[in-house]
Every structure is written in structure tokens, then in C-alpha cells.
Protein backbone atom coordinates (compact mmCIF):
# COMPACT_ATOMS: atom_id res chain seq x y z
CA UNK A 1 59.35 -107.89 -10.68
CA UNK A 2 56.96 -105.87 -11.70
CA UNK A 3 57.05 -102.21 -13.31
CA UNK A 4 55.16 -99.71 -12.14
CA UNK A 5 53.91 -96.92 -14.34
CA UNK A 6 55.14 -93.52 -12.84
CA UNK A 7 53.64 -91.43 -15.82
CA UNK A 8 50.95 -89.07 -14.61
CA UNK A 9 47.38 -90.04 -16.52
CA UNK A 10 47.03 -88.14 -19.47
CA UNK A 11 45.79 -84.46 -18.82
CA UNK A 12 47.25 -84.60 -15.19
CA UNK A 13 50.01 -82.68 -14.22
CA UNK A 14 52.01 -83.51 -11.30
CA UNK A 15 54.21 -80.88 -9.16
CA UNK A 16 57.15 -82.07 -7.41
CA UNK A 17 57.65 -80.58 -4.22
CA UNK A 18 56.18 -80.66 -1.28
CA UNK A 19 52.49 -80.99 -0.31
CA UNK A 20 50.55 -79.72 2.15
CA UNK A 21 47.84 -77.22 3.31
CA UNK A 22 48.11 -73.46 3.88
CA UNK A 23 46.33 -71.69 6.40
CA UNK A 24 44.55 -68.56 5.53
CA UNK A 25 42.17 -65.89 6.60
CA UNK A 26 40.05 -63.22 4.51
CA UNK A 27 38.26 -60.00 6.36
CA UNK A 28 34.71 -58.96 5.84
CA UNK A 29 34.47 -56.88 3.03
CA UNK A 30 33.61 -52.78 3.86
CA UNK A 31 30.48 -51.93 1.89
CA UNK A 32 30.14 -48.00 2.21
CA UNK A 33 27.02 -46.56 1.15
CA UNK A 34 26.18 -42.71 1.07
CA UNK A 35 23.82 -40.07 1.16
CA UNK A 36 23.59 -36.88 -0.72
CA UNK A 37 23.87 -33.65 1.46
CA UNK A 38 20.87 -31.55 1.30
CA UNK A 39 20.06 -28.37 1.58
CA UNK A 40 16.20 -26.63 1.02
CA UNK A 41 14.46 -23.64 1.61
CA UNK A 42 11.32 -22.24 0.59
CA UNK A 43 10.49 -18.63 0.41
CA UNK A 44 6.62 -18.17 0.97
CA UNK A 45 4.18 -15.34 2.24
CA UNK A 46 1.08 -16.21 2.93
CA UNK A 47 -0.80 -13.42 4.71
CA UNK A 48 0.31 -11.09 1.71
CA UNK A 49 -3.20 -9.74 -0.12
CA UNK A 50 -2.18 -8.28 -3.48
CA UNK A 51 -4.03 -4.76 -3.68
CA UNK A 52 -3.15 -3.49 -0.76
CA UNK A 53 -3.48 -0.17 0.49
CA UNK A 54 -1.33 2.35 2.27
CA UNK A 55 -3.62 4.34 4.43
CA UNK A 56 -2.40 7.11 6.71
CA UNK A 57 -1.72 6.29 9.99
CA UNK A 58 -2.48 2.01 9.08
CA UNK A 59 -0.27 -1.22 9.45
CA UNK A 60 0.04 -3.71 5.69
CA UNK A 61 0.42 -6.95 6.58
CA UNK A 62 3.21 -8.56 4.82
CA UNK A 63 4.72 -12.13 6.04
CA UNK A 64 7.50 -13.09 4.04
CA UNK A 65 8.86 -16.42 5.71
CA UNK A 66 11.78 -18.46 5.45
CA UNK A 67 11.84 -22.57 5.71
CA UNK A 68 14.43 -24.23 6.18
CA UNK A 69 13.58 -27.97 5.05
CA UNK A 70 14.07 -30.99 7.45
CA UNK A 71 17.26 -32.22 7.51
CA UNK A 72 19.12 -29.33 5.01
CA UNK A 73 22.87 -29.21 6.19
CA UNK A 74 23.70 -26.53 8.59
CA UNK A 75 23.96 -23.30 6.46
CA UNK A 76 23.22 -19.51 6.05
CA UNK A 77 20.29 -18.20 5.18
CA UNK A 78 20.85 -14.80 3.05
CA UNK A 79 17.60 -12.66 2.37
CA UNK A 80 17.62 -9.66 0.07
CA UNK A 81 15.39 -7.02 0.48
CA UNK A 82 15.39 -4.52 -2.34
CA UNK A 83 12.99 -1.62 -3.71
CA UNK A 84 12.42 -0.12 -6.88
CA UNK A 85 11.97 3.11 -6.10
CA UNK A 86 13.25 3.53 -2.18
CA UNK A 87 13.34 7.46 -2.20
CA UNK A 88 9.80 7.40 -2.48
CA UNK A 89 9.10 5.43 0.65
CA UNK A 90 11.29 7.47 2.95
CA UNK A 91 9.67 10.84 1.61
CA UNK A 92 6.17 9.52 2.83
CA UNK A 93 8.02 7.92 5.92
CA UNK A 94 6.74 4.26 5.21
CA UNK A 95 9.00 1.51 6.54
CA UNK A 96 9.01 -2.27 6.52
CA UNK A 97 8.99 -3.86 10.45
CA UNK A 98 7.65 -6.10 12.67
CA UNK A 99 5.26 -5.90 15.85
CA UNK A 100 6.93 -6.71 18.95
CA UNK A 101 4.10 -7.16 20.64
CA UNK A 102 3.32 -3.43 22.16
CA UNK A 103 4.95 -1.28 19.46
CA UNK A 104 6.28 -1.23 15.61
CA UNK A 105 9.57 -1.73 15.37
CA UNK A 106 11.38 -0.60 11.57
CA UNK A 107 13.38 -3.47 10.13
CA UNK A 108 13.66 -7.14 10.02
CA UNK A 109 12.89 -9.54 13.25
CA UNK A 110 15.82 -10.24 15.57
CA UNK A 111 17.95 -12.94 15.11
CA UNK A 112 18.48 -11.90 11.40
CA UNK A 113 21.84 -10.09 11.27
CA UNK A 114 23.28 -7.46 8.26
CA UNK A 115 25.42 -9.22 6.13
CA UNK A 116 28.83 -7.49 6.36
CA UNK A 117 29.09 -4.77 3.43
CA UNK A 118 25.65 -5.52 1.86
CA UNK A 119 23.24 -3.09 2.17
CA UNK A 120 19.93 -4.87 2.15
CA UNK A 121 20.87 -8.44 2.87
CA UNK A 122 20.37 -10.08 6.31
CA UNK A 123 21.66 -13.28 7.38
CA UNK A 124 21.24 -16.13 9.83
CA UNK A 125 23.12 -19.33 10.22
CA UNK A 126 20.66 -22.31 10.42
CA UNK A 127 21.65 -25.65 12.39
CA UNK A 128 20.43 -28.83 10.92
CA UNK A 129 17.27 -30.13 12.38
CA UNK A 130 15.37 -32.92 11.73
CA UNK A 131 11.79 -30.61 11.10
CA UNK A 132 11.35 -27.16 9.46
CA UNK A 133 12.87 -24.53 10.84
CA UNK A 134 10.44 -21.72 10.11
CA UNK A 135 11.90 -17.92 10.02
CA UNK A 136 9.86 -14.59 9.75
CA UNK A 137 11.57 -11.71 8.27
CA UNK A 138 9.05 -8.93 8.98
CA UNK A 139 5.46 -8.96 9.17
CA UNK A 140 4.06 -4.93 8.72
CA UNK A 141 4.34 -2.22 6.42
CA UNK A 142 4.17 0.45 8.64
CA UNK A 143 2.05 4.16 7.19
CA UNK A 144 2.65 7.32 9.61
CA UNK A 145 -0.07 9.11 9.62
CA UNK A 146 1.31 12.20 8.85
CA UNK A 147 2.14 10.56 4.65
CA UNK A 148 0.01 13.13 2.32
CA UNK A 149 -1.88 11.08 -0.53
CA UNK A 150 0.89 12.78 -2.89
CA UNK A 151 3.44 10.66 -0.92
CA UNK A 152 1.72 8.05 -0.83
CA UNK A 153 0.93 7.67 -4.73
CA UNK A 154 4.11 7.62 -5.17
CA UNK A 155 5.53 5.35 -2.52
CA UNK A 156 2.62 3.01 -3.78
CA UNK A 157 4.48 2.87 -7.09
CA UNK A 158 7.73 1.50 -5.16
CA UNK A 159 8.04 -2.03 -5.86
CA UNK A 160 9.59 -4.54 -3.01
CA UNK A 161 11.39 -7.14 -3.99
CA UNK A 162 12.34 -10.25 -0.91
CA UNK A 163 14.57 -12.97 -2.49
CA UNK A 164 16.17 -15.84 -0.13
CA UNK A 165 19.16 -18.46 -0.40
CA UNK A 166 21.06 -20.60 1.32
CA UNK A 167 24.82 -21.77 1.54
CA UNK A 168 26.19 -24.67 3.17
CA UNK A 169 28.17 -23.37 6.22
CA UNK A 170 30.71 -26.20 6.14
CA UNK A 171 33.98 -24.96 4.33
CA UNK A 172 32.19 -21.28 4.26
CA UNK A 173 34.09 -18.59 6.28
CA UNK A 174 31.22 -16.47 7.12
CA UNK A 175 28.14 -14.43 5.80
CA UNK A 176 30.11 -12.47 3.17
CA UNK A 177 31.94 -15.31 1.74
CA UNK A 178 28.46 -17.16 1.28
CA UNK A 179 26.80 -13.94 -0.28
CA UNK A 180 29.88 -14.31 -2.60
CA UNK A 181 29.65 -18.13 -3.41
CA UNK A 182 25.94 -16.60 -4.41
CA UNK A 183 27.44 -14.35 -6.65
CA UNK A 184 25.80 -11.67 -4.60
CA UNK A 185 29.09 -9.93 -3.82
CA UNK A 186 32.03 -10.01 -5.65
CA UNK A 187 35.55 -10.83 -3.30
CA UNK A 188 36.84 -8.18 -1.15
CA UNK A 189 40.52 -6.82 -2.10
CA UNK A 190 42.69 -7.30 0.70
């Protein structure tokens, strides 16, 4: 009879137990990929001659515009509007406005709203949009014609000051909690 050699070849392990073939299935993998949220504005004026005059009873034309870049998250816009020297411009009656169309009209265009407890700040909430959104705050300095050239030397000495920003809306509350995020306003006590 012959022997047979049950020793596995050297290097070769063996398992005892049963043998056999497993079934098995895998899922595609999830690749997630983002995008950075964006959010861009531009503050530009470009009507605005340096050197200009107030005249008695004459319009300055003064553009100061808001963009709201292509694509920036949905957000408020916050403009400032601030003056050295206001006093001076009320006592010669000189205002900052916008033409409707037939008449002058003191303040900024509609659609901007006062930002709750901020004197000089106007707001607007901005929906995303996939071009510029392009926003006028007001476009004439208005001169009554009644201003006497003492006034008016010294409301020429007044300097205006129009400064812009914007918040993301998402997680913001509302106009005054954004001009706070800005630093603008400190936290009401409640």
C-alpha cells in the first residue's frame, strides 16, 4: 500500500473547516464635493465730479450705487450715510434725494428701508441672482434757492461720507442683528 503524504508543501497553510464561497455586495462610494458661499458687493459712483458746486436754487449730481455680485448668497445690504458737519447743511436747507421723475424727493430711493435704531443706515434684503443686482441710493444734492453764500460756505465744508456692507441673511434675524454682526451696533438689552 502506498502512503500518501498529507503534509501541506512547505510555506502552505491549510485550514480545516469547511470551504466554500461567500456572497457579497459593496455600494458606490458618495463623493461630496462643495462650494464656498459667496457674498460681494461693490460700492461705486460714477456720475460723482469732485469740485462740485452748490449753487442756489441747483441740483449736484451724486450716484452712489450698490452691486450686488452674481451669485452672492441672499443677504442685507446695510448703507451708512454720515456727515461731518450735518448742522451746517440743514441751516442752508441742502438735502441729499432722488428725482422721481417730476419732483425732488429728500432721502434715499424706495425700496431701501431705516435700519431699526440706526440713525443713518438703510437697509435692503437682496435675493440671490445669478447677474448683478444693481441698487441706487440717491442720485441729487438738492440747493434751495433761498441758501445765502454764508450758508453755503459752510455747508460746502460738510463732508459726506456713504459706506456699504453686506450680511448673509441665512441664520441672521433681521436688519439690526446684521448691523450688529457688522459691529455697527452693539446688542440691544432686553
Amino acid at each position: 500500500m502506498k502512503k500518501w503524504n498529507t503534509a501541506p508543501p512547505a510555506g502552505t497553510r491549510w485550514a480545516m473547516g469547511r470551504a466554500g464561497a461567500y456572497l457579497y455586495a459593496a455600494a458606490q462610494p458618495l463623493v461630496n464635493r462643495f462650494t464656498a458661499a459667496r457674498l460681494e458687493i461693490q460700492l461705486e459712483e460714477p456720475l460723482w465730479q469732485p469740485g462740485s458746486k452748490l449753487v442756489p436754487g441747483l441740483f449736484v449730481r451724486k450716484d452712489p450705487t450698490v452691486t450686488v455680485g452674481a451669485g452672492s448668497e441672499e443677504c442685507y445690504v446695510i448703507v451708512q450715510i454720515s456727515q461731518s458737519d450735518p448742522a451746517a447743511w440743514q441751516a442752508a436747507g441742502v438735502e441729499y434725494g432722488y428725482s422721481d421723475g417730476t419732483r425732488f424727493a429728500a432721502g434715499v430711493h424706495p425700496g431701501w428701508q431705516p435700519v431699526p435704531g440706526a440713525a443713518g443706515m438703510w437697509y435692503r434684503r437682496v435675493p440671490t441672482a445669478g447677474t448683478n443686482q444693481v441698487f441706487g441710493i440717491f442720485d441729487l444734492i438738492g440747493v434751495p434757492a433761498t441758501a445765502t453764500g454764508e450758508e453755503l460756505a459752510a455747508a460746502a465744508a460738510n463732508e459726506i461720507t456713504i459706506s456699504a456692507w453686506a450680511v448673509q441673511a441665512d441664520g441672521v434675524a433681521d436688519p439690526r442683528q446684521a448691523a450688529e454682526q457688522l459691529g455697527l451696533l452693539s446688542a440691544k438689552a432686553n
